[in-house]
Protein backbone atom coordinates (compact mmCIF):
# COMPACT_ATOMS: atom_id res chain seq x y z
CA UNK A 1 0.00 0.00 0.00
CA UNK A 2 3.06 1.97 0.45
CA UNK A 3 3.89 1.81 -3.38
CA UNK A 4 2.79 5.12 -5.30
CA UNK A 5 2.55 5.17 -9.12
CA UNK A 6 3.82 8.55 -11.49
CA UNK A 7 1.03 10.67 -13.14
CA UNK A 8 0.69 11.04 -16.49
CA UNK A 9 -0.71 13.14 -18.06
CA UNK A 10 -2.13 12.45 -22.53
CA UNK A 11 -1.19 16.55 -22.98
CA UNK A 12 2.22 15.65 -22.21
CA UNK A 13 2.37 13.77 -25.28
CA UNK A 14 1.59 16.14 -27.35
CA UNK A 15 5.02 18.56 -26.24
CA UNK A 16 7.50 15.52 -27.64
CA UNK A 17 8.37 13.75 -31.09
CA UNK A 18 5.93 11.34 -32.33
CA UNK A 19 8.37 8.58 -32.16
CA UNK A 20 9.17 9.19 -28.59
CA UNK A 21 5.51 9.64 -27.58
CA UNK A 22 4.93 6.05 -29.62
CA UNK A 23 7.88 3.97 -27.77
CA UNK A 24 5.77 5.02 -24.11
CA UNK A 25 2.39 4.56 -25.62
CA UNK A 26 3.79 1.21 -27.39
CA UNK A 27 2.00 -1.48 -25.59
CA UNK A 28 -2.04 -0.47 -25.25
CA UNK A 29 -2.70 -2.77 -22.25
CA UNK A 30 -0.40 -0.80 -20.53
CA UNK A 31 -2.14 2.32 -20.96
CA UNK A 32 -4.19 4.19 -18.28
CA UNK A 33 -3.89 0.99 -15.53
CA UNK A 34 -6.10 0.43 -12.48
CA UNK A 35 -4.29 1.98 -10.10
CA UNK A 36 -4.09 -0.80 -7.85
CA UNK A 37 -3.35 -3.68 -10.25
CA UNK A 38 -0.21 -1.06 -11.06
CA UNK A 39 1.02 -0.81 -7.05
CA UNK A 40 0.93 -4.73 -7.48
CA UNK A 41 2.90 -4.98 -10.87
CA UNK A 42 5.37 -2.36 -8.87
CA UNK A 43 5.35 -4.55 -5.99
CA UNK A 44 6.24 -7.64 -7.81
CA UNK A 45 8.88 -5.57 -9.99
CA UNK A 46 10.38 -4.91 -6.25
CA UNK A 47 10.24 -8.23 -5.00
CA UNK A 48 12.23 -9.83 -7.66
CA UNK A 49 14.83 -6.95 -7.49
CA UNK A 50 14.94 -7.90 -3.43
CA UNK A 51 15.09 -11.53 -4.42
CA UNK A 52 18.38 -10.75 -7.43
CA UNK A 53 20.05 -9.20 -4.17
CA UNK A 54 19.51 -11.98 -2.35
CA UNK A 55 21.06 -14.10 -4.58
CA UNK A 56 23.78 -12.09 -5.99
CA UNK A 57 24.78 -11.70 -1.91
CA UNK A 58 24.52 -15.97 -1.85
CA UNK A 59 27.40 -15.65 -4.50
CA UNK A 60 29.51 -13.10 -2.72
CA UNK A 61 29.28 -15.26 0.41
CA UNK A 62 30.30 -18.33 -1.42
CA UNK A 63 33.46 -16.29 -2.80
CA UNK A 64 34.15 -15.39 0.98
CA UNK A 65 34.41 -18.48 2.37
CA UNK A 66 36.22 -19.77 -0.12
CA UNK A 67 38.85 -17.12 0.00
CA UNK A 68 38.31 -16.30 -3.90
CA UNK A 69 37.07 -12.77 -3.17
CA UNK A 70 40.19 -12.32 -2.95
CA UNK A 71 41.40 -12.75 -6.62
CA UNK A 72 37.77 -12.10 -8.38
CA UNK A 73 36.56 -9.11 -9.69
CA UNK A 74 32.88 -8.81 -9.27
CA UNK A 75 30.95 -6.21 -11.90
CA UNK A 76 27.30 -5.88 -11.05
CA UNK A 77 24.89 -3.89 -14.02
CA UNK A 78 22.55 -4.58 -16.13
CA UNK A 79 21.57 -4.10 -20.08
CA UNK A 80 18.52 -1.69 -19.51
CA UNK A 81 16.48 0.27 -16.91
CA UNK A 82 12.69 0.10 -16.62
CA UNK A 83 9.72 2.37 -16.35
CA UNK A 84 7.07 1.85 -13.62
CA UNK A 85 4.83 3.91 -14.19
CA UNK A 86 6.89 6.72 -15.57
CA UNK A 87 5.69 8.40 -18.80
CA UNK A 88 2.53 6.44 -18.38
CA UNK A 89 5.01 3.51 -19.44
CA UNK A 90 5.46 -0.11 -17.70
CA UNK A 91 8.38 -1.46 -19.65
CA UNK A 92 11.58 -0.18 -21.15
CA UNK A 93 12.76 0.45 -24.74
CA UNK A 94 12.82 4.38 -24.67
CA UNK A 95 15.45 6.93 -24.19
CA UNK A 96 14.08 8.34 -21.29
CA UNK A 97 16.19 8.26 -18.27
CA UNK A 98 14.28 5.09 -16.35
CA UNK A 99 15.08 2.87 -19.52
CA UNK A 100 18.92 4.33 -20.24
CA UNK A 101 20.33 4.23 -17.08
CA UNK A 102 21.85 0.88 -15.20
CA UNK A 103 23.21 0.00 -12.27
CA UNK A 104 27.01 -0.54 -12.30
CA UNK A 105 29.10 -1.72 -9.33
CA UNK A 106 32.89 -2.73 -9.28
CA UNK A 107 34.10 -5.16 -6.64
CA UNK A 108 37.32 -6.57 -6.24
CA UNK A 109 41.18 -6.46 -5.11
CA UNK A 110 42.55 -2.80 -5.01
CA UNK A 111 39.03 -1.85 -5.35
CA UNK A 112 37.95 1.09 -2.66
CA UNK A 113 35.20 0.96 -1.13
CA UNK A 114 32.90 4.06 -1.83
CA UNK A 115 29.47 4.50 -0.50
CA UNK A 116 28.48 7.77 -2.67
CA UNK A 117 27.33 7.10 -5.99
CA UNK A 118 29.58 8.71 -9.12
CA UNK A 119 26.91 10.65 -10.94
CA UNK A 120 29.03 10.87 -14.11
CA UNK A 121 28.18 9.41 -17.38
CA UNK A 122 29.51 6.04 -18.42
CA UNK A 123 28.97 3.92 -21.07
CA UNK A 124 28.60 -0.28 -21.16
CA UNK A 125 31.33 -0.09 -23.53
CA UNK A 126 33.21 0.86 -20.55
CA UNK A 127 33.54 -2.12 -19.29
CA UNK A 128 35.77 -4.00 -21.45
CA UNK A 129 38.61 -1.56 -20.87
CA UNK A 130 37.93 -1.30 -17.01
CA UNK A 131 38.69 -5.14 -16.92
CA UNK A 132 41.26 -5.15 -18.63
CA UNK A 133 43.03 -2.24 -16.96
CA UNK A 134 41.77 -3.67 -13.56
CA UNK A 135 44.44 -7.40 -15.03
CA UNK A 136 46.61 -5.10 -16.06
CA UNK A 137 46.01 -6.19 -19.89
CA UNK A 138 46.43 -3.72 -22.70
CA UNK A 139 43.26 -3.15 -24.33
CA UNK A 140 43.16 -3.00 -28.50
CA UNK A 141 43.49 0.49 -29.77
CA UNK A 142 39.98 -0.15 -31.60
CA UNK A 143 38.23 -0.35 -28.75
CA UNK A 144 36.10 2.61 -28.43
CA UNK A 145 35.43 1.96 -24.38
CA UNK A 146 37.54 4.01 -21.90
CA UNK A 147 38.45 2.87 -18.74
CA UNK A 148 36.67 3.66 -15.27
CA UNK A 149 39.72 2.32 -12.60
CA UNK A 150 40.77 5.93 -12.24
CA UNK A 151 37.42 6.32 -10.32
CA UNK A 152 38.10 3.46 -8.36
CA UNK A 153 41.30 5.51 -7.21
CA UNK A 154 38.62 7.95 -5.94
CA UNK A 155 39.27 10.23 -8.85
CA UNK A 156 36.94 12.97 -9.35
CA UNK A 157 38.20 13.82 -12.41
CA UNK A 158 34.92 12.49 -15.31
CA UNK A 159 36.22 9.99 -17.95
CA UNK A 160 33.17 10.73 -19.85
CA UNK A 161 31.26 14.22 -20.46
CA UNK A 162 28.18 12.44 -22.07
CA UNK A 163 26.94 8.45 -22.27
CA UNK A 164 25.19 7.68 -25.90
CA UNK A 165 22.19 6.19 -26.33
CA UNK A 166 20.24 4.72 -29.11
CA UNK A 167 17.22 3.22 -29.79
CA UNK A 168 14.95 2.26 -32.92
CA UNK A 169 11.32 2.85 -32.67
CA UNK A 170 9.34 0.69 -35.67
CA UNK A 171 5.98 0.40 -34.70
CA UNK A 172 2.52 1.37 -36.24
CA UNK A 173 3.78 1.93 -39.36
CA UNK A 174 6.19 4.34 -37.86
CA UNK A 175 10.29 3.69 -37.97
CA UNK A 176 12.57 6.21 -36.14
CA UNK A 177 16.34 6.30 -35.27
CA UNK A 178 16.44 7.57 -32.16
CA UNK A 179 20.17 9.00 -30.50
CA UNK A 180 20.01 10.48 -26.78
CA UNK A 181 23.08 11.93 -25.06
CA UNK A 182 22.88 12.43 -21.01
CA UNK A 183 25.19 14.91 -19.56
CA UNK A 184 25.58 14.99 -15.95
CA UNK A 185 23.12 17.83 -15.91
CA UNK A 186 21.26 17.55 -19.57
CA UNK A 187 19.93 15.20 -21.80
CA UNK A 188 18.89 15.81 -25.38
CA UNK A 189 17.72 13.23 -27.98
CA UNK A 190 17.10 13.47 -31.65
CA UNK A 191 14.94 11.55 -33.29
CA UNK A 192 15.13 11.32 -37.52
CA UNK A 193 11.32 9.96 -38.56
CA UNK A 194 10.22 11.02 -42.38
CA UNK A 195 13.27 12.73 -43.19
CA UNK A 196 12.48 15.37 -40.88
CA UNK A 197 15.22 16.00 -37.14
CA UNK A 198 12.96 16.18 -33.68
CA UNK A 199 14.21 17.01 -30.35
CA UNK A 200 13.58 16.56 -26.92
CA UNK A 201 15.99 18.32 -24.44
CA UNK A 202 15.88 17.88 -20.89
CA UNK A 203 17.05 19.74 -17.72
CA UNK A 204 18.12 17.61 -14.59
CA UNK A 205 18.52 20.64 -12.19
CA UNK A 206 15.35 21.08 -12.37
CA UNK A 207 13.38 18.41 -14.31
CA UNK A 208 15.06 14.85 -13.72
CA UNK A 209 11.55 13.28 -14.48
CA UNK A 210 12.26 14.38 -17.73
CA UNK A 211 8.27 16.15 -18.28
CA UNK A 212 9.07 19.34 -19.46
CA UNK A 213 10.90 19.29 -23.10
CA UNK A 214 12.86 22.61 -23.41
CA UNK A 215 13.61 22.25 -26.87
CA UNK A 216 11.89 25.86 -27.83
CA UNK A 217 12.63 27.53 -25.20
CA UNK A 218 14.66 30.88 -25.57
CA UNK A 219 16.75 30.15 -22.64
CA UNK A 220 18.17 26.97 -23.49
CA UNK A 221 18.78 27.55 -27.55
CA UNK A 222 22.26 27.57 -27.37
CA UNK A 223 22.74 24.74 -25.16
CA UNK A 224 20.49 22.47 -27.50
CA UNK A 225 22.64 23.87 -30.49
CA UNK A 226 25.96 23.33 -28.50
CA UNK A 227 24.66 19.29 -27.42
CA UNK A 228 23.46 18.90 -30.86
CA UNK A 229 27.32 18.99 -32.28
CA UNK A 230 28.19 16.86 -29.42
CA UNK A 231 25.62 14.39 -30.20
CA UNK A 232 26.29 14.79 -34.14
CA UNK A 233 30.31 14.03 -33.13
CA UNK A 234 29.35 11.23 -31.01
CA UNK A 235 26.74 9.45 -33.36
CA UNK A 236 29.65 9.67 -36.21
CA UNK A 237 32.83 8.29 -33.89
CA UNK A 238 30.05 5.22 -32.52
CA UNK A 239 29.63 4.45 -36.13
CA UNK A 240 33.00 4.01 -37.15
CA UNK A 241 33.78 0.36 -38.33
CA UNK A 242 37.58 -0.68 -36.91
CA UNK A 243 39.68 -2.04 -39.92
CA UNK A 244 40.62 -5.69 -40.21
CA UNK A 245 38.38 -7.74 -37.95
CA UNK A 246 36.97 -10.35 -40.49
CA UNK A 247 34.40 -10.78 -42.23
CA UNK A 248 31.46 -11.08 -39.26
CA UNK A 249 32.21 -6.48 -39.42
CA UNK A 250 32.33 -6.40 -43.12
CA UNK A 251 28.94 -8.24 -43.66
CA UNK A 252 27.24 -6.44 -40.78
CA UNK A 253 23.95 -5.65 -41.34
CA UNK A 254 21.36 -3.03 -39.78
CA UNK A 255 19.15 -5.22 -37.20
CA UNK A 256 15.79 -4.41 -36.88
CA UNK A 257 12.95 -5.74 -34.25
CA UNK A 258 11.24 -8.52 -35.98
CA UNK A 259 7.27 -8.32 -36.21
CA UNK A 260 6.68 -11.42 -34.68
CA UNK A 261 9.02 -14.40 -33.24
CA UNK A 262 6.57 -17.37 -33.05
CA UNK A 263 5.33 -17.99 -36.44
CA UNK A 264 1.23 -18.03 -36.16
CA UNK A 265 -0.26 -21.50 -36.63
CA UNK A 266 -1.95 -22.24 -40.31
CA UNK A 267 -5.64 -22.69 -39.85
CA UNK A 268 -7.02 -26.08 -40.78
């Protein structure tokens, strides 16, 4: 009973790109919930969150005992965030902040321990490096990751000034490339539908619910302008294909969400 579930308003919708207002309006059951069947699906999101800690502490136990703690490095994240409730939305795939940010904990020898959360922006490309510069490996020069250990000297110093983000929205007859870059403080995304640029742009100070898109607003022009190179520079240097790793990079090609996984059944 404790469990409280966002507001959402439909006007909202109408201040954002279409795509982005499709990828929280994607799944119709979920829209406009009993409120209490929604405290129960947020209840049951938390108990299996409280029952993944219980498990992942089972496993650091175990490495305890055994005295391996001492020679393993633990890395605890995850591939995707998830709305409850948020944006009228009860799942993930959108680049709202719920959906693109993770968890990430490092664990290990030489590791310090540090109970305040680094609110800088990292990528999961990030961890490769990390690893490797946590064996004291040398990671390949095409390897667009950078490596977080300086943090876990209790550097303040950011390795990143934005994370990257993308996400595809083909729905409805509708498909959309969508980029998003988060700055510690700002977060714009651009989404490219029918050969036409949209924008959403986001201030944390002051909005980290991400409601109120300041893309025409007069105050925060140049910043969109200025984050729009950024996010121009960074969509160009993710694309970049690394020269001479086989065949499986030449014959890449763009993946798309398929319509439907289970073939349906012929009728007799």
């Amino acid at each position: 009973n404790d469990f409280t579930v966002p507001q959402s308003s439909k006007d909202y919708l109408k201040t954002i790109p279409k795509p982005a207002a499709i990828s929280v309006r994607a799944k119709k059951e979920q829209v406009d919930l009993d409120p209490e069947l929604s405290k129960k699906i947020k209840h049951a999101y938390y108990a299996t969150t409280s029952f993944m800690d219980s498990q992942v502490g089972r496993v650091l136990d175990k490495l305890k005992e055994t005295g391996l703690d001492k020679n393993t490095i633990v890395v605890f994240t995850s591939d995707h965030g998830y709305h409850m409730g948020e944006h009228g939305h009860w799942q993930k795939q959108t680049l709202y902040n719920e959906a693109t940010r993770v968890p990430l904990i490092f664990a290990g020898p030489n590791v310090k321990k540090n109970n305040k959360p680094i609110e800088d922006p990292v990528e999961l490309v990030d961890l490769y490096p990390t690893i490797m510069d946590m064996l004291e490996m040398k990671t390949p020069k095409f390897v667009s990751g950078k490596s977080l250990v300086s943090y876990m000297k209790n550097s303040k110093k950011p390795v990143r000034k934005s994370s990257l983000t993308e996400l595809q929205v083909n729905r409805n007859n509708i498909k959309a490339q969508g980029y998003s870059i988060k700055t510690k403080r700002y977060r714009l995304t651009q989404w490219q539908y029918d050969g036409n640029l949209s924008y959403e742009l986001y201030d944390h100070k002051f909005d980290n619910q991400e409601l109120n898109n300041l893309t025409n607003h007069v105050d925060y022009i140049k910043i969109k302008d200025s984050l729009s190179i950024v996010l121009k520079q960074r969509v160009l240097e993710a694309n970049k294909v690394p020269a001479n790793l086989g065949k499986q990079i030449d014959n890449a090609k763009p993946w798309f969400e398929p319509k439907r996984i289970i073939p349906r059944s012929k009728s007799k």
